[in-house]
C-alpha atoms as a PDB file:
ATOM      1  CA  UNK A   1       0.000   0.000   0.000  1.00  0.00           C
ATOM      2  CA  UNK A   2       1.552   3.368  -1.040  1.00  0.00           C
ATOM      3  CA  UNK A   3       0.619   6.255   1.893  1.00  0.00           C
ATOM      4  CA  UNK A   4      -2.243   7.387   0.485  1.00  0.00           C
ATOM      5  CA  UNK A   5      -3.980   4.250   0.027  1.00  0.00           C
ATOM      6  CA  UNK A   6      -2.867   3.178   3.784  1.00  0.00           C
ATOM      7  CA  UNK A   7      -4.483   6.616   4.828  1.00  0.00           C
ATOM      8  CA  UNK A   8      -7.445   5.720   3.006  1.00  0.00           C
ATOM      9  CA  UNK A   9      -7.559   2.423   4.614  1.00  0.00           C
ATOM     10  CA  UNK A  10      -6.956   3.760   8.287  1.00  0.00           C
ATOM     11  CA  UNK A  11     -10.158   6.781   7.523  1.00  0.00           C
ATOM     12  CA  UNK A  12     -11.887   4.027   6.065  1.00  0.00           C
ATOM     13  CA  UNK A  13     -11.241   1.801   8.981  1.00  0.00           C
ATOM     14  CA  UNK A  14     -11.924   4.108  11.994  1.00  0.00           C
ATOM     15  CA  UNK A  15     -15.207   5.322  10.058  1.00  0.00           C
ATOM     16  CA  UNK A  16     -16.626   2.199   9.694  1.00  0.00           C
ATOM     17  CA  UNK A  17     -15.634   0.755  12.931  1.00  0.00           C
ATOM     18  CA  UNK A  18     -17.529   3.752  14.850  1.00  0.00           C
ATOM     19  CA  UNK A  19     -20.069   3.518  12.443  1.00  0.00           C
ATOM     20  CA  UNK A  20     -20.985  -0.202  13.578  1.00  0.00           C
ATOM     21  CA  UNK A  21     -20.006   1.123  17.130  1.00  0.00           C
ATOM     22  CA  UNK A  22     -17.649  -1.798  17.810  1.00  0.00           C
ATOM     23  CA  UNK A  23     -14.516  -0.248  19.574  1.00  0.00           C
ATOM     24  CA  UNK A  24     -10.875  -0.449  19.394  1.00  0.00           C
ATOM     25  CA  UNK A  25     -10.648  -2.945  22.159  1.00  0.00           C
ATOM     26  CA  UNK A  26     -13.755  -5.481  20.534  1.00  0.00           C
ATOM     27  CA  UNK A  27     -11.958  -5.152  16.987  1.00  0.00           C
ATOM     28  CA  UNK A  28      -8.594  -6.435  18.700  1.00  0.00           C
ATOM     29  CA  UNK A  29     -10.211  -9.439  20.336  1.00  0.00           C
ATOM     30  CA  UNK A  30     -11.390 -10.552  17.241  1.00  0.00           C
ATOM     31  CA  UNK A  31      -8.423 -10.316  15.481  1.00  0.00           C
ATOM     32  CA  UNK A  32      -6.480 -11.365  18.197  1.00  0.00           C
ATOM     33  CA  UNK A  33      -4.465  -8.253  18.299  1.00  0.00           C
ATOM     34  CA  UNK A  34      -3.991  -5.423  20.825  1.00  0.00           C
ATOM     35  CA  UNK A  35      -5.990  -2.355  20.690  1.00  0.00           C
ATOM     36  CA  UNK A  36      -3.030  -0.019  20.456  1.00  0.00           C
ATOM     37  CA  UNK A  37      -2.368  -1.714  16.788  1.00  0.00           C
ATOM     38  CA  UNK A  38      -5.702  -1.031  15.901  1.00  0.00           C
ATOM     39  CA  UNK A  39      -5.041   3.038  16.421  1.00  0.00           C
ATOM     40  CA  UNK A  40      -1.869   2.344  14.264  1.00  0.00           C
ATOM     41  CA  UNK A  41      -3.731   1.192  11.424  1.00  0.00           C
ATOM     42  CA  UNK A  42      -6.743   4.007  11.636  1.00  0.00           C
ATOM     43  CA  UNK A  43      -3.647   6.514  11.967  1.00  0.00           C
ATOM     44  CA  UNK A  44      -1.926   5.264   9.163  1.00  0.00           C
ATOM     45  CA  UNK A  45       1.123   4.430  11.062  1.00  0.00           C
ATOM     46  CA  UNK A  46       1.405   0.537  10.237  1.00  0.00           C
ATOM     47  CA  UNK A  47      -0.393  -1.912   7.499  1.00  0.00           C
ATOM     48  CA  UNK A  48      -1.901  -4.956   8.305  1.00  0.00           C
ATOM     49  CA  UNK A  49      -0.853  -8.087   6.327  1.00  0.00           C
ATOM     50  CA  UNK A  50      -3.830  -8.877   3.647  1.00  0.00           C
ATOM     51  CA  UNK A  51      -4.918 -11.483   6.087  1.00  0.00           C
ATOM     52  CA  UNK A  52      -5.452  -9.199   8.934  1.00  0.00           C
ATOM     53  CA  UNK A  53      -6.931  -6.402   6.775  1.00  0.00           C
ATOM     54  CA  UNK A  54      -9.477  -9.275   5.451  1.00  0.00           C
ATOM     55  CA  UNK A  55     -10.654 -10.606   9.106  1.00  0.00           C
ATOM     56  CA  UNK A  56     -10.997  -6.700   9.780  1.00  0.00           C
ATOM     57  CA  UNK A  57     -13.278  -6.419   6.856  1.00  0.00           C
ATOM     58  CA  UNK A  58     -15.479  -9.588   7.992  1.00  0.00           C
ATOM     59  CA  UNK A  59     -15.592  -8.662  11.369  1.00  0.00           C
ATOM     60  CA  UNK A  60     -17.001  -5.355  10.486  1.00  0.00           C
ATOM     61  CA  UNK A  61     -19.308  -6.854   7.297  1.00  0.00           C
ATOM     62  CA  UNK A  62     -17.477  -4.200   4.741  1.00  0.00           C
ATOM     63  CA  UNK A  63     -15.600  -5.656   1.932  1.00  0.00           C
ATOM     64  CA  UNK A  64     -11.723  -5.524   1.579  1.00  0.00           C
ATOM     65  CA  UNK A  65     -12.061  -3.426  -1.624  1.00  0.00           C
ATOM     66  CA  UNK A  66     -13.693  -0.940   0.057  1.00  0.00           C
ATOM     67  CA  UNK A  67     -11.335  -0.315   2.993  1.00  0.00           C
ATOM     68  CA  UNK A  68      -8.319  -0.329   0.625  1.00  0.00           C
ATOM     69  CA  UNK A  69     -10.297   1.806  -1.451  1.00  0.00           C
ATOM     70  CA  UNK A  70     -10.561  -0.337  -4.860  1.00  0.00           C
ATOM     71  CA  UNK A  71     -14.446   0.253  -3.993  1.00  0.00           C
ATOM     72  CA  UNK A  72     -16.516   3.315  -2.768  1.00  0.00           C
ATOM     73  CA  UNK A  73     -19.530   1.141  -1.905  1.00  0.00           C
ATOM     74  CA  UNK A  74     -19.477  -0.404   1.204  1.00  0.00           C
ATOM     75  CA  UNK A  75     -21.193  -3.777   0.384  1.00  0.00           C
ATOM     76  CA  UNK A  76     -22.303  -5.381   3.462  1.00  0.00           C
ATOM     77  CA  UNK A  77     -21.789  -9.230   3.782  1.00  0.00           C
ATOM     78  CA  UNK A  78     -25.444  -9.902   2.919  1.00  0.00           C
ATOM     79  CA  UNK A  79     -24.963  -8.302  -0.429  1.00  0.00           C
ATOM     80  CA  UNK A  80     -21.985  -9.992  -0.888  1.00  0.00           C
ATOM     81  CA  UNK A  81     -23.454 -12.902   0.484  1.00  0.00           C
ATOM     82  CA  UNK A  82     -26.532 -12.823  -2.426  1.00  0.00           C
ATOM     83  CA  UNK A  83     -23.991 -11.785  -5.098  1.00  0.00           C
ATOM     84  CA  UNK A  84     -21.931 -15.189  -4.631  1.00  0.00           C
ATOM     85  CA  UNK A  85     -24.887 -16.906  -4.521  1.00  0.00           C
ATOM     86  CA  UNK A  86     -26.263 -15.396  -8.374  1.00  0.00           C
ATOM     87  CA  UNK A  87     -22.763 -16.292  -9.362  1.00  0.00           C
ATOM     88  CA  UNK A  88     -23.105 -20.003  -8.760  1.00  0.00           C
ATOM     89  CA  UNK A  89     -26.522 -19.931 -10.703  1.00  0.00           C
ATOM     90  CA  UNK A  90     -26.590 -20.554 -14.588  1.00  0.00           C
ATOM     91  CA  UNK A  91     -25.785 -17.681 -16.927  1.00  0.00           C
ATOM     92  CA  UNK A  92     -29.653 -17.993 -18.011  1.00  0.00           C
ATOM     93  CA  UNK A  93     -31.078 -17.154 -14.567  1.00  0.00           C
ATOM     94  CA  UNK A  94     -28.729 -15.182 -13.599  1.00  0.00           C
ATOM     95  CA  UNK A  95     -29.056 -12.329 -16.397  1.00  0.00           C
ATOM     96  CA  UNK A  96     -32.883 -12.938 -15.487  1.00  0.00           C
ATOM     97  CA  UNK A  97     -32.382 -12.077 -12.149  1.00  0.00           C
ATOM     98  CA  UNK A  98     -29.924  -9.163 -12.950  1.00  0.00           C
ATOM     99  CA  UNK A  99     -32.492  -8.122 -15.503  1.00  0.00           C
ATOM    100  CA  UNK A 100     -35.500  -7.979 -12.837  1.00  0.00           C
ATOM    101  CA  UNK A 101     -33.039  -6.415 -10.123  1.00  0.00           C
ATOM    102  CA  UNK A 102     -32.726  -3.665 -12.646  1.00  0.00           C
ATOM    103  CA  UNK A 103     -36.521  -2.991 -12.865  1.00  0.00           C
ATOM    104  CA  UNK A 104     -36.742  -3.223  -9.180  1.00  0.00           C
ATOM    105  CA  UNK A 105     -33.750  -0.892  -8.745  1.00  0.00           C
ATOM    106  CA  UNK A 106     -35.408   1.756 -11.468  1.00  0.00           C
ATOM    107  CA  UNK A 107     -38.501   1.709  -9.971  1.00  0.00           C
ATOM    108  CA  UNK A 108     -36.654   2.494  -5.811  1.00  0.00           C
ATOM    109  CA  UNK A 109     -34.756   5.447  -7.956  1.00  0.00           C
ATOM    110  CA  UNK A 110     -37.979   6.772  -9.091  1.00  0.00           C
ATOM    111  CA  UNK A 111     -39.979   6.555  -5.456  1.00  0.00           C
ATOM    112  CA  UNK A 112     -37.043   8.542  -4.329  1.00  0.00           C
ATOM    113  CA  UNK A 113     -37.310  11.338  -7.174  1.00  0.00           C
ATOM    114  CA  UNK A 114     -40.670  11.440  -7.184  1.00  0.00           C
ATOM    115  CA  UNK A 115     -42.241  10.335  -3.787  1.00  0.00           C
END
């Protein structure tokens, strides 16, 4: 990670860690790390190894690319969860599916325009 992306990733980190309310202290127990490390890598200081960085992105249900920054969306697990499951599906059903999420999507956009 160059210094701005490990920025990126600490900002992302600390915002989405308060955002979920879990605390420096509850992240580190579940990554079996102290909390001072945890400040380090919100701060910028230090970079976790990929496999550290990707138990930090379960435990708080974001996806790596989107605390490294390869993804403005935060995709919760339960997206991610439905998008691996279309993926396993035949290319058939799943451009049927992708073709009614669209509708379904379109028609949200427009509530929110218009309602």
């Amino acid at each position: 990670m160059a210094d701005s992306e490990l920025m990126l990733f600490g900002e992302r980190l600390l915002l989405v860690r308060k955002k979920r309310k879990v605390s420096q202290d509850d992240l580190a127990k579940k990554l079996g790390v102290h909390a001072p490390v945890i400040g380090r890598y919100e701060r910028g200081e230090v970079k976790p190894s990929i496999e550290t960085a990707a138990r930090m992105a379960e435990a708080l249900g974001v996806s790596l690319d989107y605390l490294t920054g390869l993804s403005d969306q935060e995709m919760n697990q339960e997206v991610m969860k439905q998008i691996n499951e279309l993926q396993s599906l035949k290319d058939e059903d799943q451009q049927h599916i992708l073709k009614t999420m669209g509708a379904l999507i379109r028609e949200a956009k427009t509530r929110l325009t218009f309602g």
